[in-house]
N, C-alpha and C. Protein backbone atom coordinates (compact mmCIF):
# COMPACT_ATOMS: atom_id res chain seq x y z
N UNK A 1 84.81 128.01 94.78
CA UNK A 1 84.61 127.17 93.62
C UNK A 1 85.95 126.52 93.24
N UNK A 2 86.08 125.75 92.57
CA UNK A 2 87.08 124.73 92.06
C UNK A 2 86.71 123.84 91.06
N UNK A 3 87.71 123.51 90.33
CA UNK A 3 87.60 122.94 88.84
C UNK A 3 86.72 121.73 89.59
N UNK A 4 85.55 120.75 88.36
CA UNK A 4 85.05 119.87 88.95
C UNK A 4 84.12 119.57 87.37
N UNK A 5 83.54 117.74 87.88
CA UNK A 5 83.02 117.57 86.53
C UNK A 5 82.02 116.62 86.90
N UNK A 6 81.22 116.32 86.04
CA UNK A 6 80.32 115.85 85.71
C UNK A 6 79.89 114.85 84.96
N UNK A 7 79.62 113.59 84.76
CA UNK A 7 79.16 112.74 84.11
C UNK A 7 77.56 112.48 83.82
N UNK A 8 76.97 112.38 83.40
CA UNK A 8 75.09 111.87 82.87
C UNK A 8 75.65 110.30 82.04
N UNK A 9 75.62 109.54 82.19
CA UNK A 9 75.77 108.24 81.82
C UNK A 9 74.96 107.68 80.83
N UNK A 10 73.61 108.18 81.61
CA UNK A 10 72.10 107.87 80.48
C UNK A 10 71.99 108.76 79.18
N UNK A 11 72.89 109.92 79.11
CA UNK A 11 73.07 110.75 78.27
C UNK A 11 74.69 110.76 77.13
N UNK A 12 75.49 109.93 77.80
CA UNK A 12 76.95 109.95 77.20
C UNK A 12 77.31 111.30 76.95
N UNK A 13 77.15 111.93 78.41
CA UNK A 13 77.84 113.50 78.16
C UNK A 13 78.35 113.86 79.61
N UNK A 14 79.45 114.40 79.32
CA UNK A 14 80.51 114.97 80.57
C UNK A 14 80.76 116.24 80.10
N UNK A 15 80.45 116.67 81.65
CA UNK A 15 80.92 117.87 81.62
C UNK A 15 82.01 118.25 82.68
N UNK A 16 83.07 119.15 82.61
CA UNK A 16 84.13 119.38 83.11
C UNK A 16 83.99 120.79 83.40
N UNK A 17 84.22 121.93 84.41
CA UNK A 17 84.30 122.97 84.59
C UNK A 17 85.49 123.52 85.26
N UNK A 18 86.53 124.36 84.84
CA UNK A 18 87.29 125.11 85.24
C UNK A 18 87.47 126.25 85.95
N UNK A 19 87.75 126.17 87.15
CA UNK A 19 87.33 127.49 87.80
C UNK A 19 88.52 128.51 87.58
N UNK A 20 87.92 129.77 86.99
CA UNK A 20 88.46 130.93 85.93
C UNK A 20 89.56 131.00 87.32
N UNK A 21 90.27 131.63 86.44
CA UNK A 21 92.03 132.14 87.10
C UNK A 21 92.99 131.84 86.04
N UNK A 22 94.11 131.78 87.03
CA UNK A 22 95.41 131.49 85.95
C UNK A 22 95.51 129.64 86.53
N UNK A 23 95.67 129.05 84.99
CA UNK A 23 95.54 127.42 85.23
C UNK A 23 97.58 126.92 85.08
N UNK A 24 97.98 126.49 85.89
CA UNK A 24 99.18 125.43 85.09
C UNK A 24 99.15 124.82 84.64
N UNK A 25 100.02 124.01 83.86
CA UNK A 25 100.10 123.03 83.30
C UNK A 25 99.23 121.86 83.71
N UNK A 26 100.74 121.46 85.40
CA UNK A 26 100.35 120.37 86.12
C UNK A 26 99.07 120.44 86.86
N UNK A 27 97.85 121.32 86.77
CA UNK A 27 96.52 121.24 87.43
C UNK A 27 95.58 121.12 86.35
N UNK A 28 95.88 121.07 85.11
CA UNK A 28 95.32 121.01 84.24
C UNK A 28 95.28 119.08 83.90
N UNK A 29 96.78 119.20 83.92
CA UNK A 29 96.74 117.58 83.89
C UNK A 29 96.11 116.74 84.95
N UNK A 30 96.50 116.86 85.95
CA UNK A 30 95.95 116.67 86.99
C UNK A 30 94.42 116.35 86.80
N UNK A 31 93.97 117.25 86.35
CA UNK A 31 92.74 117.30 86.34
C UNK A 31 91.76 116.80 85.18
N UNK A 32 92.63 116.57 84.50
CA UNK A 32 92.49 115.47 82.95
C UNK A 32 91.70 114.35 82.98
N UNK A 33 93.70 114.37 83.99
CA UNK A 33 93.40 112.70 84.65
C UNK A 33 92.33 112.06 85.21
N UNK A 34 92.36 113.03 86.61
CA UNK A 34 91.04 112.46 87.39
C UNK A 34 89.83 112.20 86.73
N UNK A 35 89.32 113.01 85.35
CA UNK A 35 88.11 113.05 84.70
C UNK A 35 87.95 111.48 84.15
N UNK A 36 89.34 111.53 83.55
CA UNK A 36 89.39 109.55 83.05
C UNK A 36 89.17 108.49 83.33
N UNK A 37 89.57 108.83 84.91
CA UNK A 37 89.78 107.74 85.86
C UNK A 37 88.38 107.12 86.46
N UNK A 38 87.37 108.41 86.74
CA UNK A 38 86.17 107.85 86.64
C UNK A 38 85.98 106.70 86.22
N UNK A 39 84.91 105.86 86.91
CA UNK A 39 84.50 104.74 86.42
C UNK A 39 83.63 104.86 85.54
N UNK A 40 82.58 106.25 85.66
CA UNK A 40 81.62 106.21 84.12
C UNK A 40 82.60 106.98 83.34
N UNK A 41 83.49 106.92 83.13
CA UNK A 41 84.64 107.67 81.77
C UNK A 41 83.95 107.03 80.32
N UNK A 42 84.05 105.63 80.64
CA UNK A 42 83.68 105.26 79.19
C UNK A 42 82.45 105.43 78.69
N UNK A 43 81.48 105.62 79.57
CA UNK A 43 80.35 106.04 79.01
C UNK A 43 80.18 107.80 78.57
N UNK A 44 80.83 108.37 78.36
CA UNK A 44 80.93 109.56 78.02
C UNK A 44 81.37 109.62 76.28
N UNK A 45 80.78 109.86 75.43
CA UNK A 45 80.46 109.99 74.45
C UNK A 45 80.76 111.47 73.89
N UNK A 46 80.11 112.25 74.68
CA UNK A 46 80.26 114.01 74.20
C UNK A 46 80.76 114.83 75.35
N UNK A 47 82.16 115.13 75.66
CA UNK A 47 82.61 115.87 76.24
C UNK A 47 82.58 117.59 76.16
N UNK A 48 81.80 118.07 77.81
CA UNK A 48 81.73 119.70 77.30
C UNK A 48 83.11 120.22 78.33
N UNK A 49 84.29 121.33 77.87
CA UNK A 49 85.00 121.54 78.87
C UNK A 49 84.73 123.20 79.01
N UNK A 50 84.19 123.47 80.13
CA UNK A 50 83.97 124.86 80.26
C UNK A 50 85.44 125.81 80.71
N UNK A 51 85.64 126.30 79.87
CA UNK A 51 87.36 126.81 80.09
C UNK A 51 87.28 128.53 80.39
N UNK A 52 85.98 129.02 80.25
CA UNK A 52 85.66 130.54 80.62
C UNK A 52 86.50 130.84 81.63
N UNK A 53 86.87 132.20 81.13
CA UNK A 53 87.60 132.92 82.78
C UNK A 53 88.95 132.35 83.20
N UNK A 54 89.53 131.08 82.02
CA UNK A 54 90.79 130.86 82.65
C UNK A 54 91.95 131.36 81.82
N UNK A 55 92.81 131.56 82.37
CA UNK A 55 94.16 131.72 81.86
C UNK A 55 95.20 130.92 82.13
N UNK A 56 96.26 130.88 80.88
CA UNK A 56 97.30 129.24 81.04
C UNK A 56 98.40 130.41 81.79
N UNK A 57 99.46 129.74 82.12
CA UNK A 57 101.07 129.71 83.03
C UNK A 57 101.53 128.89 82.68
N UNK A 58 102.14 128.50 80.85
CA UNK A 58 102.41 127.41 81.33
C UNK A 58 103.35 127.49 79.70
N UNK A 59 104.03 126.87 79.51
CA UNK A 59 104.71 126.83 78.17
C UNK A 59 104.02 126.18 77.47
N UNK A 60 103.79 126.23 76.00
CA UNK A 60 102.75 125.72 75.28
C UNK A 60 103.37 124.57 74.73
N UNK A 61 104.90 124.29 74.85
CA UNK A 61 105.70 122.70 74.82
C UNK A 61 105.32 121.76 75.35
N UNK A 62 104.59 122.08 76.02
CA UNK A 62 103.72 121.29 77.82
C UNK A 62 102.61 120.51 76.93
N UNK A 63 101.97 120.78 75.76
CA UNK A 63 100.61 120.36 75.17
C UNK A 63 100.80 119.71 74.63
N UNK A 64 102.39 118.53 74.37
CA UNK A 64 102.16 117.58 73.93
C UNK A 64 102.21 115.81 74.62
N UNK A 65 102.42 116.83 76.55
CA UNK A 65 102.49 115.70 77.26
C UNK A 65 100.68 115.32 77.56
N UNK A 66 100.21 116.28 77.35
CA UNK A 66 98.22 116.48 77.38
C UNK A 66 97.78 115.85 76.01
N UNK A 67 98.31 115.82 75.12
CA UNK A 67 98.23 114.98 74.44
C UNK A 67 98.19 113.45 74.26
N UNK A 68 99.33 113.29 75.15
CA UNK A 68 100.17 111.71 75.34
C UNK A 68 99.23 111.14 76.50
N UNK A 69 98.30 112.13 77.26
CA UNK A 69 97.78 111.64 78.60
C UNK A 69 96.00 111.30 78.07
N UNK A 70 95.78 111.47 76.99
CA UNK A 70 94.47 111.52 75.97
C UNK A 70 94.89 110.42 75.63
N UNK A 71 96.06 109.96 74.70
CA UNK A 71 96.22 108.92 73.98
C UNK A 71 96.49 107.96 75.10
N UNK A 72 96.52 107.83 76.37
CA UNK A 72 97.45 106.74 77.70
C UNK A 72 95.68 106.61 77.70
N UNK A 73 94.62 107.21 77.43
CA UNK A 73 93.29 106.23 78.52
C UNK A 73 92.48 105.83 76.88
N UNK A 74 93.17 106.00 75.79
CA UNK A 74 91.99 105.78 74.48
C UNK A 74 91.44 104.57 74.88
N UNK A 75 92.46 103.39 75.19
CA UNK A 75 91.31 102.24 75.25
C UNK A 75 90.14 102.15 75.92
N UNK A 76 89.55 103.08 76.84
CA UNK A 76 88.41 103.14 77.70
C UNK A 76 88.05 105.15 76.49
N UNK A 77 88.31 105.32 76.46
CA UNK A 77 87.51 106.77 75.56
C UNK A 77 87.24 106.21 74.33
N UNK A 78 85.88 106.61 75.00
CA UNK A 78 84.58 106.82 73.91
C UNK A 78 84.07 108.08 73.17
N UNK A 79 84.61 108.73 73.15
CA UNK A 79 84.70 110.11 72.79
C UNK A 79 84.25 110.48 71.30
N UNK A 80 83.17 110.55 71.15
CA UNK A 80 83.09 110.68 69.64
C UNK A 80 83.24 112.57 69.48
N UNK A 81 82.91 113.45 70.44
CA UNK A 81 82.91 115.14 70.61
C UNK A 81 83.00 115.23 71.53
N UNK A 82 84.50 116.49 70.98
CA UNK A 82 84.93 117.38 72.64
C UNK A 82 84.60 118.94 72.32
N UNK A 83 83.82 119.61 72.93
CA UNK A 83 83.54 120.75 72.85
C UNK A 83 84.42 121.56 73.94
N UNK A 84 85.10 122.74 73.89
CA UNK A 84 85.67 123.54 74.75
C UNK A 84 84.83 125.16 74.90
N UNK A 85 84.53 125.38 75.38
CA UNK A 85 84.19 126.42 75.58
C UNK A 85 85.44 127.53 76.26
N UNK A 86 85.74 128.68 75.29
CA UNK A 86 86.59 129.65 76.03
C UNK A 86 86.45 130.64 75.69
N UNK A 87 86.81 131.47 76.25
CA UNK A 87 86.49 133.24 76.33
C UNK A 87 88.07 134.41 75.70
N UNK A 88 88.89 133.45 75.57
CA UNK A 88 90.55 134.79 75.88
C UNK A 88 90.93 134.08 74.29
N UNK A 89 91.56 135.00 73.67
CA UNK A 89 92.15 134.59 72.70
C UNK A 89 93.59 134.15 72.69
N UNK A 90 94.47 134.11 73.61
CA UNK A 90 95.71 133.47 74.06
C UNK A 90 95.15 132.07 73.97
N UNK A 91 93.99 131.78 75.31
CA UNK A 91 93.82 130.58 75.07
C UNK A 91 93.25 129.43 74.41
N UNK A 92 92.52 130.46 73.23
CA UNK A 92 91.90 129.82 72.21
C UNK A 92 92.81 129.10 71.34
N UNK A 93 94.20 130.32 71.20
CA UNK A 93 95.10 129.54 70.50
C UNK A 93 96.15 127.93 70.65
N UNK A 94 95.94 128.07 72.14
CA UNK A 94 96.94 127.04 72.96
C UNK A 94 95.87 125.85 72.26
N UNK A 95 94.68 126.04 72.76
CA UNK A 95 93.70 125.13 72.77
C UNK A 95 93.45 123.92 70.89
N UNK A 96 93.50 125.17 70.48
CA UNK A 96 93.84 125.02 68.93
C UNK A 96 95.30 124.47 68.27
N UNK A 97 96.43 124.73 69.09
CA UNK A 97 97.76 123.86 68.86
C UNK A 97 97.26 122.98 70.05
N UNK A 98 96.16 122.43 70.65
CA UNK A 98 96.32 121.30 71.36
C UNK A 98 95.73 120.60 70.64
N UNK A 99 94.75 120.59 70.19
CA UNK A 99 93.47 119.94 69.08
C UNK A 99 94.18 119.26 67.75
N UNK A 100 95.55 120.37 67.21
CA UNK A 100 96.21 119.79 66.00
C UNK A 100 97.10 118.54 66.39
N UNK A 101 97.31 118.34 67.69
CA UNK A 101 97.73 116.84 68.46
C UNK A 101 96.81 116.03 68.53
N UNK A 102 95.74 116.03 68.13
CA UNK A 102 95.14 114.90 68.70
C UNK A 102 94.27 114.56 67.42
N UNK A 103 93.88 113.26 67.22
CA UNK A 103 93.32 112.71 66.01
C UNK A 103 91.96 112.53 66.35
N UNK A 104 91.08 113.17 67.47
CA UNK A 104 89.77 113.09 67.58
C UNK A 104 89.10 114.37 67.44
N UNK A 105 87.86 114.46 67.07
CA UNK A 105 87.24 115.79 66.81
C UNK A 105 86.93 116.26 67.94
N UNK A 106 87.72 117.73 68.09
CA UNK A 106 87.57 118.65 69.07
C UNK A 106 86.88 119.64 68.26
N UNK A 107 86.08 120.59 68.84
CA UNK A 107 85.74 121.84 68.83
C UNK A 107 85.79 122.98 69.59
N UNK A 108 85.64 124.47 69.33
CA UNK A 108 85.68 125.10 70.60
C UNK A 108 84.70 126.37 70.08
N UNK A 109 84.52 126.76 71.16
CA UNK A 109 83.57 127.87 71.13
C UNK A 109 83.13 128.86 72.03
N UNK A 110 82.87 129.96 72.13
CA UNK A 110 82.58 130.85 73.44
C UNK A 110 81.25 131.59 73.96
N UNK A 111 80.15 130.10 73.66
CA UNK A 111 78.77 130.09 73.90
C UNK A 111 78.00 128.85 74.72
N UNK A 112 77.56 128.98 75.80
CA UNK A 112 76.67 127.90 76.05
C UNK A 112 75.55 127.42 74.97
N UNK A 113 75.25 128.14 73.76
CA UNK A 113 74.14 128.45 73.13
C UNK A 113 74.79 127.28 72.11
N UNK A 114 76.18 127.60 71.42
CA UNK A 114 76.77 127.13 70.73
C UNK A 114 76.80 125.43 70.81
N UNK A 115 77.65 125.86 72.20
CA UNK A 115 78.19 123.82 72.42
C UNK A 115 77.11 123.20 72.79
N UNK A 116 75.72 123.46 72.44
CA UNK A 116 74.46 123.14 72.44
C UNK A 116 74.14 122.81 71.08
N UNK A 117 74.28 123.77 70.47
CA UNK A 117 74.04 123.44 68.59
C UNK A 117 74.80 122.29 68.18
N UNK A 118 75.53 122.20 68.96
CA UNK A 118 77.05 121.76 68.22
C UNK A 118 77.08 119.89 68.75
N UNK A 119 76.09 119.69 70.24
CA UNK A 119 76.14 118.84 70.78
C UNK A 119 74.96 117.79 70.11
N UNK A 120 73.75 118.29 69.96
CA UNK A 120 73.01 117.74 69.50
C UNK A 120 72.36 116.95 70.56
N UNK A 121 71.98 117.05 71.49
CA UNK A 121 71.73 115.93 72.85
C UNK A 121 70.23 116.33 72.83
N UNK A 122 69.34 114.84 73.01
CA UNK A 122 67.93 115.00 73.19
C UNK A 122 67.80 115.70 74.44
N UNK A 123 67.66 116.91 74.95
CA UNK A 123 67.39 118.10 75.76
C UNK A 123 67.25 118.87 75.36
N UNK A 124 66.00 119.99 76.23
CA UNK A 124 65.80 120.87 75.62
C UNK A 124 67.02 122.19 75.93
N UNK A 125 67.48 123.24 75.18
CA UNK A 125 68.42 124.07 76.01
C UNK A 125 68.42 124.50 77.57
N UNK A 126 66.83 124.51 78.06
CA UNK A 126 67.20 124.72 79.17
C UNK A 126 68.15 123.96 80.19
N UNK A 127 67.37 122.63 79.94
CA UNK A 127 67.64 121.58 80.50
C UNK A 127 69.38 120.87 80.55
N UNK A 128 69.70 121.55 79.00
CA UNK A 128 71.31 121.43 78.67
C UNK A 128 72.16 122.46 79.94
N UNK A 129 71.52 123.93 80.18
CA UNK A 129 72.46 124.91 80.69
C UNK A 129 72.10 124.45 82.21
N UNK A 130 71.41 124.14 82.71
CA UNK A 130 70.96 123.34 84.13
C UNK A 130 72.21 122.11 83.92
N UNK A 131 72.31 121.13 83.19
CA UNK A 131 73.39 120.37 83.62
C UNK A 131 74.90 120.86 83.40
N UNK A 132 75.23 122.21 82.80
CA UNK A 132 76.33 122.38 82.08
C UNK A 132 77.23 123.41 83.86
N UNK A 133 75.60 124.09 84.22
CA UNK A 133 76.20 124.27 85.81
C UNK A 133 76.25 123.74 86.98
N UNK A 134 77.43 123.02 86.83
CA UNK A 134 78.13 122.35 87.72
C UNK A 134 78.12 123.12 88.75
């Protein structure tokens, strides 16, 4: 398995999945990026990032160049909700001094059940946890 993501276009929802381990910085960015670069990027509306099972390596000084790489694609993000899903409380916190950088509504949470409540998308839950596994 390996980090990898997902777009629904007809739905304005992306999903992003992290494959659990220890994450760096630069694979994190890395992997930001590529999500942006997509050509359906702008049609993504409600971002889900499944962050279960990972752990950072990385100095938490690092979260304001992830910041600067959010604000480098705004003119194409459409982003009205970013949901994170995570499991570790280290990285709940990183995640949470990453969120106080950025001027769009993030959320986070450590439920598929949740970033379902939270998403509001005409699907039924099943149908949500079928696209959320990537």
């Amino acid at each position: 398995m390996s980090n990898r993501y997902k777009i629904y276009p007809e739905l304005n929802f992306g999903v992003s999945k992290l494959e659990p381990g220890v994450k760096s910085f630069e694979e994190l960015y890395r992997f930001a990026k590529v999500f942006r670069e997509d050509s359906d990027f702008p049609e993504v509306y409600y971002q889900l990032t499944d962050m279960r099972g990972c752990s950072f390596n990385f100095d938490i000084s690092k979260l304001s160049s992830m910041a600067s790489l959010i604000e480098e694609y705004q003119s194409i993000d459409n982003q009205k909700l970013g949901v994170y899903i995570i499991d570790k409380p280290v990285e709940t916190a990183y995640v949470q001094l990453f969120f106080n950088s950025l001027k769009y509504k993030r959320e986070f949470c450590s439920t598929i059940q949740k970033a379902y409540n939270l998403f509001k998308l005409p699907v039924s839950f099943a149908e949500f946890k079928k696209m959320v596994d990537i």
